[in-house]
C-alpha atoms as a PDB file:
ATOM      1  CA  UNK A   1     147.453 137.678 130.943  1.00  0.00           C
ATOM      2  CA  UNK A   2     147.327 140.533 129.053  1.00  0.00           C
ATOM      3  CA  UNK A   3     148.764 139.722 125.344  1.00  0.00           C
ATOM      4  CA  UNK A   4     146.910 142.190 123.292  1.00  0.00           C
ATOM      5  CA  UNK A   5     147.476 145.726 123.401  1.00  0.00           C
ATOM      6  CA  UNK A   6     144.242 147.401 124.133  1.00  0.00           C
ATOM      7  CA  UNK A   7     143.504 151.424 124.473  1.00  0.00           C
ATOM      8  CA  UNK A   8     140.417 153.074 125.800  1.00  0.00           C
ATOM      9  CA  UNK A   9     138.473 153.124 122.491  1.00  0.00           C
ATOM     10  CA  UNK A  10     140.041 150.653 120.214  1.00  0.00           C
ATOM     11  CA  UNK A  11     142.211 146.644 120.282  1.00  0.00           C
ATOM     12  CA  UNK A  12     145.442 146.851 118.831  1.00  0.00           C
ATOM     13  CA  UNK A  13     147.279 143.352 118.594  1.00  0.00           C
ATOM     14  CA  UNK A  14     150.867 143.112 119.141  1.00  0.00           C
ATOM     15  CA  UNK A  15     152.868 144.699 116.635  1.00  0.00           C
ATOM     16  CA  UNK A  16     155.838 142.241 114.851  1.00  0.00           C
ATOM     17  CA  UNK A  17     158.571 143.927 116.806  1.00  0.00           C
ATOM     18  CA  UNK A  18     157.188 143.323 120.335  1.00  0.00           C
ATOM     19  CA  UNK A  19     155.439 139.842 119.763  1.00  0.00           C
ATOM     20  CA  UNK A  20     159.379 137.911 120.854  1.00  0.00           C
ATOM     21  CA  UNK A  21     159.405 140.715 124.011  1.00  0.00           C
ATOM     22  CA  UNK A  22     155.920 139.487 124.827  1.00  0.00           C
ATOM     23  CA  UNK A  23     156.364 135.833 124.901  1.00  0.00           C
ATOM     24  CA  UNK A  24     159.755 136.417 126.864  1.00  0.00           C
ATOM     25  CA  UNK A  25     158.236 138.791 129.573  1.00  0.00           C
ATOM     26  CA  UNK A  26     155.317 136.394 129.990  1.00  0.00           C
ATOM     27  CA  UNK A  27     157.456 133.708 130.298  1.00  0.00           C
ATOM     28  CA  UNK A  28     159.330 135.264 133.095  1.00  0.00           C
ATOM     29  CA  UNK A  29     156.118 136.250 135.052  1.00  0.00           C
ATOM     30  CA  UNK A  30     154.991 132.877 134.442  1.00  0.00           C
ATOM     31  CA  UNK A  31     158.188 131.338 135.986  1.00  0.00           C
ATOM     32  CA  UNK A  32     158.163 133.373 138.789  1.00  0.00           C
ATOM     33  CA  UNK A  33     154.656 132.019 139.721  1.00  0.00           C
ATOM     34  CA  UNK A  34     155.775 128.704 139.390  1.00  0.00           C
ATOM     35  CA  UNK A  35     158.783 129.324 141.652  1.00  0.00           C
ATOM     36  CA  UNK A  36     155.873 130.387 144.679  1.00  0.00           C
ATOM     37  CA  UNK A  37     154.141 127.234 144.332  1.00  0.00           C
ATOM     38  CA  UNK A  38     151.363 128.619 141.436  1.00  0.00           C
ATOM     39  CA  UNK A  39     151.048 125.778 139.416  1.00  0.00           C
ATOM     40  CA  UNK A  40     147.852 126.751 137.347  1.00  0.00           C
ATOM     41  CA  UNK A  41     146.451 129.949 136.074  1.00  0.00           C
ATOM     42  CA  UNK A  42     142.968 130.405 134.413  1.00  0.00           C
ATOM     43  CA  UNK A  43     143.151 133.330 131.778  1.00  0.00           C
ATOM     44  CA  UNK A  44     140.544 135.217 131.319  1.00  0.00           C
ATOM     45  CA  UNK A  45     141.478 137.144 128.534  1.00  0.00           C
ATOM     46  CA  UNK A  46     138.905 135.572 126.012  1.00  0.00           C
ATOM     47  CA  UNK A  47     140.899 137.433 122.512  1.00  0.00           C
ATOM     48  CA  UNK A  48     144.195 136.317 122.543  1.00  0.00           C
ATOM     49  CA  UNK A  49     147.054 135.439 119.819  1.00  0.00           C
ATOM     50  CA  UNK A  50     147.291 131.660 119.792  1.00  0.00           C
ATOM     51  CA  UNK A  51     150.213 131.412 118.247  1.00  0.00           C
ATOM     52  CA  UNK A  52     151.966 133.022 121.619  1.00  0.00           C
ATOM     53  CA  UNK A  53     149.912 131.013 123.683  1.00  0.00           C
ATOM     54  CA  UNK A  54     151.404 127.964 121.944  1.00  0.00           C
ATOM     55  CA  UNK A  55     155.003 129.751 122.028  1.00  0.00           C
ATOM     56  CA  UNK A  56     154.817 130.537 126.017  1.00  0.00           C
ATOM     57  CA  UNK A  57     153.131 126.933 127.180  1.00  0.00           C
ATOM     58  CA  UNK A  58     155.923 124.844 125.440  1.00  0.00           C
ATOM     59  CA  UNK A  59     158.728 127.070 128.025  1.00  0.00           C
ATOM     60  CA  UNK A  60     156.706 126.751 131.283  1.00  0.00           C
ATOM     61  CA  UNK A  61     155.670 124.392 133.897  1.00  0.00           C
ATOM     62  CA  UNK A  62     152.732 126.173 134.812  1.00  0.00           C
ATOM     63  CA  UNK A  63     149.290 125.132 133.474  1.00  0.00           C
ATOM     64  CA  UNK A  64     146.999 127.818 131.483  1.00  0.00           C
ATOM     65  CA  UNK A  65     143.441 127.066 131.347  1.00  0.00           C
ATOM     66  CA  UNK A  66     142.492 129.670 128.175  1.00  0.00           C
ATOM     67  CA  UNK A  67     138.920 131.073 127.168  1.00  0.00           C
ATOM     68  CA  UNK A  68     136.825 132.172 124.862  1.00  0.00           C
ATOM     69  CA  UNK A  69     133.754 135.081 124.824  1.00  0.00           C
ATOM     70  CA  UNK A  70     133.472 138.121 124.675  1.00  0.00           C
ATOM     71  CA  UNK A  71     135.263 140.836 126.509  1.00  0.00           C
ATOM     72  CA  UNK A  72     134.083 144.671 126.815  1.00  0.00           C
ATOM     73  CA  UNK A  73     132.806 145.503 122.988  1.00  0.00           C
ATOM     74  CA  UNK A  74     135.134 148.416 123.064  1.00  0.00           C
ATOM     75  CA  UNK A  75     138.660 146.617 123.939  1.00  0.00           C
ATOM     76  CA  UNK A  76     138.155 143.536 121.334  1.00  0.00           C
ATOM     77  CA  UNK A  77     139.090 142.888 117.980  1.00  0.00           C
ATOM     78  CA  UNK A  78     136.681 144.620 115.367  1.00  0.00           C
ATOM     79  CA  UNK A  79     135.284 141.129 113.983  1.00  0.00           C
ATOM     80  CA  UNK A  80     134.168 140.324 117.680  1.00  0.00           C
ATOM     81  CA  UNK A  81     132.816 143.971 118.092  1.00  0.00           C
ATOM     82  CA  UNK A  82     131.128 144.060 115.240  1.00  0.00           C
ATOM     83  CA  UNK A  83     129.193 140.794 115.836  1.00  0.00           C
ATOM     84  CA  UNK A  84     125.739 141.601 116.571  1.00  0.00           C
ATOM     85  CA  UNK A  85     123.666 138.294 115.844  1.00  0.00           C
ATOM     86  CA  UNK A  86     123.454 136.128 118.920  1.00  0.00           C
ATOM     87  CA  UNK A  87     123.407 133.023 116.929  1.00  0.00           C
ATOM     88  CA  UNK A  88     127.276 134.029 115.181  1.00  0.00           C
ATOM     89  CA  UNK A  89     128.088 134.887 118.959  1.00  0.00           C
ATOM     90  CA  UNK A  90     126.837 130.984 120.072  1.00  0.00           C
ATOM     91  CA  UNK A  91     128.589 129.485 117.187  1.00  0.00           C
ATOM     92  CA  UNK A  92     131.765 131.260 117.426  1.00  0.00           C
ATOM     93  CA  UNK A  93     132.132 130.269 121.614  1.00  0.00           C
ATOM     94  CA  UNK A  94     130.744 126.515 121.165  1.00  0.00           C
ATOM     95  CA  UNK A  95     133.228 126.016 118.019  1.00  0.00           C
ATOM     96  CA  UNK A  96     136.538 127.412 120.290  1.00  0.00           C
ATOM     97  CA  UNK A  97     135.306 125.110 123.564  1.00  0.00           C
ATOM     98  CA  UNK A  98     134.419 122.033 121.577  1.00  0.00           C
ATOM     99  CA  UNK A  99     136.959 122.338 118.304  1.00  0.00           C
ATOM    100  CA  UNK A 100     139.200 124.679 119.069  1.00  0.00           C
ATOM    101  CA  UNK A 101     140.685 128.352 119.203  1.00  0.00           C
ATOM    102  CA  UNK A 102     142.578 130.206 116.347  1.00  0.00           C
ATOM    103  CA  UNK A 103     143.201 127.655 114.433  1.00  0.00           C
ATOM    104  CA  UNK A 104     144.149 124.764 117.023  1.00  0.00           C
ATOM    105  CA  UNK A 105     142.776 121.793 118.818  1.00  0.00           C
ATOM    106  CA  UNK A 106     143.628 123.830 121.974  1.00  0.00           C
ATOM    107  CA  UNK A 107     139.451 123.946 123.591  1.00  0.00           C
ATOM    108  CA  UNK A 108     138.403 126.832 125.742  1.00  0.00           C
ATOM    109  CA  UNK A 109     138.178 125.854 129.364  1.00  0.00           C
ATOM    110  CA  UNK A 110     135.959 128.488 130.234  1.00  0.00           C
ATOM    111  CA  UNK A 111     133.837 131.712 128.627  1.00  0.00           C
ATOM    112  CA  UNK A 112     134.277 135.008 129.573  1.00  0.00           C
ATOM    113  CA  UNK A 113     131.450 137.214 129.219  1.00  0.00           C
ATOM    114  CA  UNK A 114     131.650 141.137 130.163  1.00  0.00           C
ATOM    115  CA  UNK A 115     129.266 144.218 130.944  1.00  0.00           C
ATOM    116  CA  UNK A 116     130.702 147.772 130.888  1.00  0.00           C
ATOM    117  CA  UNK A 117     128.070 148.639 133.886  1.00  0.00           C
ATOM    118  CA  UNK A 118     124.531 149.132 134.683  1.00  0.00           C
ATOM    119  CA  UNK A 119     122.136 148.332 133.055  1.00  0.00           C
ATOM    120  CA  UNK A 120     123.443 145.766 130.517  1.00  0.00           C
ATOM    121  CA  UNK A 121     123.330 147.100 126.763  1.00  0.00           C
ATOM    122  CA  UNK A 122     121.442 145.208 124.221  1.00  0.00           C
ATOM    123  CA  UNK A 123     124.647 143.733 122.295  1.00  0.00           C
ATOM    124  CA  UNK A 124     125.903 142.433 125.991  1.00  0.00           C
ATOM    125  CA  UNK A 125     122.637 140.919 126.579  1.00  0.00           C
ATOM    126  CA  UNK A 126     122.745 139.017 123.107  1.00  0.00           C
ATOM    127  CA  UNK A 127     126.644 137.741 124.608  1.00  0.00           C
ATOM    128  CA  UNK A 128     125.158 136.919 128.208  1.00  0.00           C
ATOM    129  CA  UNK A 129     122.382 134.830 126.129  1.00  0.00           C
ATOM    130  CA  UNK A 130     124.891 133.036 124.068  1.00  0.00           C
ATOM    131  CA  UNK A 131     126.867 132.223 126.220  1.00  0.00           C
ATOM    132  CA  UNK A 132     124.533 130.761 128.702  1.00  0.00           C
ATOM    133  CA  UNK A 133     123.813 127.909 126.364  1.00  0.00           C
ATOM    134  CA  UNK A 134     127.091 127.071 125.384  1.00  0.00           C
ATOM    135  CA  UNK A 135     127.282 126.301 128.873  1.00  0.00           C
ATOM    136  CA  UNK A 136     124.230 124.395 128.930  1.00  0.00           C
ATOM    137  CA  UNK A 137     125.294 122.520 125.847  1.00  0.00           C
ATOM    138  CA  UNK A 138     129.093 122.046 126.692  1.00  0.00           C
ATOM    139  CA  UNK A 139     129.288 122.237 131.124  1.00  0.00           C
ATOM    140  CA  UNK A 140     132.011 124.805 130.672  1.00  0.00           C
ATOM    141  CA  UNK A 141     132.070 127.287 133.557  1.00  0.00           C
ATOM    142  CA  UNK A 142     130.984 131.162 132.550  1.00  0.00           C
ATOM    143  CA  UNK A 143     133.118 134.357 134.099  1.00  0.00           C
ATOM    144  CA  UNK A 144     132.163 137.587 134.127  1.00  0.00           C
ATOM    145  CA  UNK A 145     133.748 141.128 133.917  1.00  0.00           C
ATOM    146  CA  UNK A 146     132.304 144.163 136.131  1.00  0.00           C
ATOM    147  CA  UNK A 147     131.699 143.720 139.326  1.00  0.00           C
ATOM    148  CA  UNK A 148     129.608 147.082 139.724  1.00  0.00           C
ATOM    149  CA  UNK A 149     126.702 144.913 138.303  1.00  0.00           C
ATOM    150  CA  UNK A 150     126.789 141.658 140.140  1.00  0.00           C
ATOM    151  CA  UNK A 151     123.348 141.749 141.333  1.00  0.00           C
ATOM    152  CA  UNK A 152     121.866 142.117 137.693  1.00  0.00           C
ATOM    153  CA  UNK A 153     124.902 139.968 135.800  1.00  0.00           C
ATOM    154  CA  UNK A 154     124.088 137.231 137.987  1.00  0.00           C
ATOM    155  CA  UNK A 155     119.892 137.853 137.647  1.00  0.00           C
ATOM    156  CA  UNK A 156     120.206 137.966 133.896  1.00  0.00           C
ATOM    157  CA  UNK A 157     122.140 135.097 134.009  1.00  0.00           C
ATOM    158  CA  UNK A 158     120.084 132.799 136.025  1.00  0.00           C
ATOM    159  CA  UNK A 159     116.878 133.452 133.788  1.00  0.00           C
ATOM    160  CA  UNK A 160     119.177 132.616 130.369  1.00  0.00           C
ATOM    161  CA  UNK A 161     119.573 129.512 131.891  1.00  0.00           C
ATOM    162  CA  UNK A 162     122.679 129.647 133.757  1.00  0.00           C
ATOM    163  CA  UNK A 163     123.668 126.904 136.197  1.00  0.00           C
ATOM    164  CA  UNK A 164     125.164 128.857 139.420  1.00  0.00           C
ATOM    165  CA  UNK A 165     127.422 126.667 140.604  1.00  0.00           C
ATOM    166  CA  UNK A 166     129.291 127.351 137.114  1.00  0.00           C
ATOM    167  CA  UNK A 167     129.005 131.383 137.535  1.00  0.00           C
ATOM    168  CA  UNK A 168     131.539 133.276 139.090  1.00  0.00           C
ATOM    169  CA  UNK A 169     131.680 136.859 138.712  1.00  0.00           C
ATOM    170  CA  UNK A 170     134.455 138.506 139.292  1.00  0.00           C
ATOM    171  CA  UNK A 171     135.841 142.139 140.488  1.00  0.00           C
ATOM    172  CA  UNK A 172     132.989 142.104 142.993  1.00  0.00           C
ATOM    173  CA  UNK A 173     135.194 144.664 144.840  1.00  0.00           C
ATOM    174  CA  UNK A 174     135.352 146.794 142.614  1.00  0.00           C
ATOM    175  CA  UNK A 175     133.437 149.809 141.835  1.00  0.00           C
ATOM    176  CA  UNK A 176     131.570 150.432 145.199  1.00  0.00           C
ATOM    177  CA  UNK A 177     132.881 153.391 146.246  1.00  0.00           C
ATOM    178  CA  UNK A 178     130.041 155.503 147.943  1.00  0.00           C
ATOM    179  CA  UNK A 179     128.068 153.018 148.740  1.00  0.00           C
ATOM    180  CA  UNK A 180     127.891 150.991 152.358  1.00  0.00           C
ATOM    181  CA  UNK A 181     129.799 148.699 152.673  1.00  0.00           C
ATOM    182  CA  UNK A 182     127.759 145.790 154.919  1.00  0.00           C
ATOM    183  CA  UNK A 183     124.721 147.004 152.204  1.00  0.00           C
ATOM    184  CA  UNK A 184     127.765 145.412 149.364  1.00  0.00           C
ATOM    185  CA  UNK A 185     128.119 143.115 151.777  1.00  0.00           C
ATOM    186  CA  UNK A 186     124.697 141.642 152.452  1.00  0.00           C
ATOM    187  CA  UNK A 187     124.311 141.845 148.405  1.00  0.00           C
ATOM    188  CA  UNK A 188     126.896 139.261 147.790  1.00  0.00           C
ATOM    189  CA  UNK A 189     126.113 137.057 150.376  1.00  0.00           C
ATOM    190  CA  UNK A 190     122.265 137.025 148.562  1.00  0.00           C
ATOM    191  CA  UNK A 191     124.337 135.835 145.484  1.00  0.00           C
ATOM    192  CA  UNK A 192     126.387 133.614 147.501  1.00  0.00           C
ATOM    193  CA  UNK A 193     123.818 131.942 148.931  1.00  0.00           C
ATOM    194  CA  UNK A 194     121.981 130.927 145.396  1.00  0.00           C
ATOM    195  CA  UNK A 195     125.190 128.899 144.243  1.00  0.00           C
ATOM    196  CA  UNK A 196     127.247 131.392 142.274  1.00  0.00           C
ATOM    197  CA  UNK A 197     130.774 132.156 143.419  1.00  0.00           C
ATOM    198  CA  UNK A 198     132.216 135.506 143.441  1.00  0.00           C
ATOM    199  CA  UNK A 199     136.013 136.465 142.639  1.00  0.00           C
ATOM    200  CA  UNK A 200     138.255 139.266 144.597  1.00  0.00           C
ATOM    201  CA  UNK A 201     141.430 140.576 142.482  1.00  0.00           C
ATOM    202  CA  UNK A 202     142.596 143.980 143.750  1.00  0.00           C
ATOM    203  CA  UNK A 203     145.010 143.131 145.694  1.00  0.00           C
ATOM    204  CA  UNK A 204     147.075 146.027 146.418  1.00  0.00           C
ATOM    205  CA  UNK A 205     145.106 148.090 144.138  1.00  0.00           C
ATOM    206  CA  UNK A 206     143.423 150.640 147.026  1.00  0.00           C
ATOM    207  CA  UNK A 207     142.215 152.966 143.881  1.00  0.00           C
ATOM    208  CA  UNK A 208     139.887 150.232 143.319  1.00  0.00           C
ATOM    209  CA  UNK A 209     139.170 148.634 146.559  1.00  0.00           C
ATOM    210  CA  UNK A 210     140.500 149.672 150.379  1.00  0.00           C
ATOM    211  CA  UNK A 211     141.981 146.719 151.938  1.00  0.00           C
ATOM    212  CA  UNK A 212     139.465 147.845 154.855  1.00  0.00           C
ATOM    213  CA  UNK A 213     136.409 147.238 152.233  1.00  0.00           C
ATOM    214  CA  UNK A 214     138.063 144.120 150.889  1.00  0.00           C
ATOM    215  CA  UNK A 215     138.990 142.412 154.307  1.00  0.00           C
ATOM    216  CA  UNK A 216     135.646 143.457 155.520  1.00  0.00           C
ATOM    217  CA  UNK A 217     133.641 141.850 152.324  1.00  0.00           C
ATOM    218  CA  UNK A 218     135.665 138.481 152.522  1.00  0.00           C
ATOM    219  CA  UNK A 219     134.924 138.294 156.287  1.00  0.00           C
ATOM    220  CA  UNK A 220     131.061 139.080 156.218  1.00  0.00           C
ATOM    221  CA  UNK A 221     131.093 135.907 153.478  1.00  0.00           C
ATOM    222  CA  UNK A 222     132.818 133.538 155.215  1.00  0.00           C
ATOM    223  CA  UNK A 223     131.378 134.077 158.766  1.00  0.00           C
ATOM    224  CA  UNK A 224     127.982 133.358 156.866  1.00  0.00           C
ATOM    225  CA  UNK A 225     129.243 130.031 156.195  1.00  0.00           C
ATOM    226  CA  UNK A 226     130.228 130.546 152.493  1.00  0.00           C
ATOM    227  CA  UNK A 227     133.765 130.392 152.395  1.00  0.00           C
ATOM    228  CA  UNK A 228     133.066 127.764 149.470  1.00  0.00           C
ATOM    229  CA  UNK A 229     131.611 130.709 147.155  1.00  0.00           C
ATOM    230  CA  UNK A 230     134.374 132.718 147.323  1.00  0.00           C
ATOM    231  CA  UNK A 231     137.940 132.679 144.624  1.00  0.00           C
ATOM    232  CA  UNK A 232     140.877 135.197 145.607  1.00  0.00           C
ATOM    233  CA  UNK A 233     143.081 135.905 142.166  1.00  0.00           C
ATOM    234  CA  UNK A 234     145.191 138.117 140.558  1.00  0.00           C
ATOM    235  CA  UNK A 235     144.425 140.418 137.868  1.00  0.00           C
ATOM    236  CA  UNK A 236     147.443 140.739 136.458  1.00  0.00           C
ATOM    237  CA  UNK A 237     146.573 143.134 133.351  1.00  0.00           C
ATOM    238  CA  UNK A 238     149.355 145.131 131.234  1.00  0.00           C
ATOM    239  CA  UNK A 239     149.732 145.846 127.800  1.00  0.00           C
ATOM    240  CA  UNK A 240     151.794 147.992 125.215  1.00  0.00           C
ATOM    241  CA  UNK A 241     151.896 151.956 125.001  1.00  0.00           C
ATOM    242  CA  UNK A 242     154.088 153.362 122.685  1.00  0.00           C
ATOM    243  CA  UNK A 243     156.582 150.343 122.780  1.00  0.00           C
ATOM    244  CA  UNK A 244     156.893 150.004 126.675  1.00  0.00           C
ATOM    245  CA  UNK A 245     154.814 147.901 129.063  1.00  0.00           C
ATOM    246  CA  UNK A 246     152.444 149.772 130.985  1.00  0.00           C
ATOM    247  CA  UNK A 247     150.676 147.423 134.192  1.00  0.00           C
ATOM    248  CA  UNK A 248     147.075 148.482 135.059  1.00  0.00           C
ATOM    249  CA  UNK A 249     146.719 151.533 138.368  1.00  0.00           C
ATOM    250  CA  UNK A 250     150.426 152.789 136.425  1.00  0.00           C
ATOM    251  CA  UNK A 251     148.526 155.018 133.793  1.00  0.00           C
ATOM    252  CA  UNK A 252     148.062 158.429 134.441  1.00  0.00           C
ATOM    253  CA  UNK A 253     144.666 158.478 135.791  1.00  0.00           C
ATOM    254  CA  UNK A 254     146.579 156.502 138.961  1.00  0.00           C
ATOM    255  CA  UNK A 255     150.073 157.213 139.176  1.00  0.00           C
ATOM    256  CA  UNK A 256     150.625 153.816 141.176  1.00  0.00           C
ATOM    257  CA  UNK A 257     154.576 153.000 141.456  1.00  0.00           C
ATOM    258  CA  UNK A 258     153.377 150.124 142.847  1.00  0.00           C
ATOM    259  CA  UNK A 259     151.896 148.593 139.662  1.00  0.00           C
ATOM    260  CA  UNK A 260     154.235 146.693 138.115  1.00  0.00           C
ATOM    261  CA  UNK A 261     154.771 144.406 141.395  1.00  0.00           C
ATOM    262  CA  UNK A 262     151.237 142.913 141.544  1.00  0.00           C
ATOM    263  CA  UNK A 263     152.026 140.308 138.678  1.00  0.00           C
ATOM    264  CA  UNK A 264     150.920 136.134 139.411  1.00  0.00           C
ATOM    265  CA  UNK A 265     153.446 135.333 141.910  1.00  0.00           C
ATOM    266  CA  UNK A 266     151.885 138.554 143.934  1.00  0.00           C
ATOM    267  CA  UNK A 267     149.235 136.451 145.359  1.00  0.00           C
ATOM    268  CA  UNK A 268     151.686 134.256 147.196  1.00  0.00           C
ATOM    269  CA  UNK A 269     154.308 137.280 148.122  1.00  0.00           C
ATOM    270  CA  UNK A 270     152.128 139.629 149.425  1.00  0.00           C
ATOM    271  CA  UNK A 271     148.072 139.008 149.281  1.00  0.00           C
ATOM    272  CA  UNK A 272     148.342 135.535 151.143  1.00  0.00           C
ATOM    273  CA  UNK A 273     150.455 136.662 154.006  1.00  0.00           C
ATOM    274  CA  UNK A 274     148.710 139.993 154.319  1.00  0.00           C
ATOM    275  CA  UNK A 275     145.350 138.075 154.237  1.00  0.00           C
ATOM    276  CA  UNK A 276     146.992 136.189 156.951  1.00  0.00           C
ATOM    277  CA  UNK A 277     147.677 139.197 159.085  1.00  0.00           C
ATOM    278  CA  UNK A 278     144.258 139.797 158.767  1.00  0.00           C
ATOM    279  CA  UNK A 279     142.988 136.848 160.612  1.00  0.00           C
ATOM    280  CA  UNK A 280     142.257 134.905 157.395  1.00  0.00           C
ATOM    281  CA  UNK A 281     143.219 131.237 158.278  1.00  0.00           C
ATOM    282  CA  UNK A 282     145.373 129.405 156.087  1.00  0.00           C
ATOM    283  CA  UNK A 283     142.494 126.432 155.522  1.00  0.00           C
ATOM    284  CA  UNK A 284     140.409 129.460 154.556  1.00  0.00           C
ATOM    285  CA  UNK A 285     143.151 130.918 152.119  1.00  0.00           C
ATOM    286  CA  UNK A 286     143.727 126.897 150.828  1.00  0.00           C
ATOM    287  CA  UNK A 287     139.766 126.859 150.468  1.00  0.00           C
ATOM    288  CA  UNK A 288     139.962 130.281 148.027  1.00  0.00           C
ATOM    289  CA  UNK A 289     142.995 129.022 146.177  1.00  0.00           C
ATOM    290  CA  UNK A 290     143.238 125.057 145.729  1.00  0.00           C
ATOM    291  CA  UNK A 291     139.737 123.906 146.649  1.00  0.00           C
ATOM    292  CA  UNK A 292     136.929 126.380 145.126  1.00  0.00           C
ATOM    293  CA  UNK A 293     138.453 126.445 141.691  1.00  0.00           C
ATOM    294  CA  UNK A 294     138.606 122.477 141.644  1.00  0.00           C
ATOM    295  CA  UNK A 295     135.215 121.968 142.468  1.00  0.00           C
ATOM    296  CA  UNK A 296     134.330 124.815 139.807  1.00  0.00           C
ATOM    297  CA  UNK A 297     135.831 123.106 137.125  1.00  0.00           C
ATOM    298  CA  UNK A 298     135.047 119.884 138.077  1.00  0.00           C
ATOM    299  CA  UNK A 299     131.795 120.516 138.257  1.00  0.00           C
ATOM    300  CA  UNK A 300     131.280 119.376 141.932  1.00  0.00           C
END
């Protein structure tokens, strides 16, 4: 859920005149999940107006499990970006999953944690550190952001500390153009098979990932047996430009005219059946959807 404004260098929060046509047009999104059987979202947007939150939750029926962290340094607000001591960093996450966020009693039910890429800088180490014991302190579940660097998010990860079974990281379909894709394949299984779960999201978003390359990566993962490793979810990611709502793939680097329809209720219109028509079973889909996440957060 995309609530901030964000551009390529800088965060901008919502300016006074849009913050009434963001809690509507969330609200609407929101209700539209609900009407295809969504009944919870987890949002990992880890910066986020509080205020709205509070606003959109008291209209809705749908749950919204909200987090804390850190997203990429360059898209969060400047008192996040500019903190660069790893204790302020483990402070500031254990205070909004224990106390509260912004102000409220409302806890963070789970960190996310981000890397622009390969390797991991210095200041995202000092996050990945932090936040790897508030988990150990608190049990909260850790999610990260860039899936080009699974194999060394979820190494760095493991020696901070990190329990596995509450690790998923996510976009693991993303960013893997050029290379094969059974040697992508093999890779997550690896990670798979060590306890973490991993998290497809680009749905209908072939700039990122072919459906050929996605089909093919869920498959090779669940014929190894590890259908319990794997989360299917929507990233459904807009913000404001110039006054008017612009949905990730629609900027001009894309062109999609398809961006505006993958919003929550996508999963359920058009990922699960065409998952379906793939040869994905509906246990399997049920397994992604219902079963996974509860035993994530449960801590099963």
């Amino acid at each position: 859920m995309a609530l901030d404004s964000t551009t390529p260098a800088t965060y901008t929060p919502i300016t006074g005149d849009l913050r009434s046509e963001t809690v509507d047009f969330v609200v609407s999104l929101l209700k539209d999940a609900s009407r295809v059987g969504i009944d919870t979202i987890v949002d990992l947007t880890p910066h986020r107006p509080m205020d709205l939150y509070q606003q959109i939750a008291k209209q809705l029926p749908v749950r919204i499990v909200p987090s804390t962290g850190f997203y990429r340094r360059e898209k969060i607000p400047k008192q996040l970006a500019d903190m660069d001591d790893e204790g302020r960093m483990e402070e500031y996450m254990l205070r909004e999953v224990t106390e509260g966020m912004g102000g409220t009693k409302i806890r963070a039910g789970i960190i996310k944690i981000a890397g622009e890429g390969t390797p991991l800088s210095d200041w995202e180490k000092k996050v990945f550190r932090a936040a790897a014991r508030v988990q150990k302190y608190t049990g909260v579940p850790i999610a990260t952001h860039d899936g080009a660097s699974a194999r060394e998010q979820f190494d760095f990860l493991l020696q901070a500390g990190v329990n596995p079974r509450q690790l998923v990281l996510s976009h693991v379909d993303t960013g893997r153009r050029g290379r094969p894709r059974e040697q992508l394949a093999k890779e997550l299984l690896s990670i798979a098979k060590e306890g973490c779960c991993l998290e497809v999201d680009t749905f209908g978003q072939g700039f990122y990932a072919p459906w050929a390359d996605l089909v093919f990566y869920l498959r090779f993962v669940c014929d190894a047996g590890f259908t319990h490793r794997i989360f299917i979810s929507m990233d459904c990611n807009w913000h404001w430009v110039d006054g008017k709502r612009v949905f990730e793939g629609a900027e001009a680097s894309y062109f999609d005219p398809n961006a505006s329809k993958r919003t929550y209720a996508y999963m359920m219109t058009d990922a699960v059946p065409a998952l379906l028509k793939s040869g994905f079973s509906k246990k399997e889909i049920d397994t992604f959807l219902v079963e996974n996440p509860r035993r994530f957060f449960c801590g099963m």
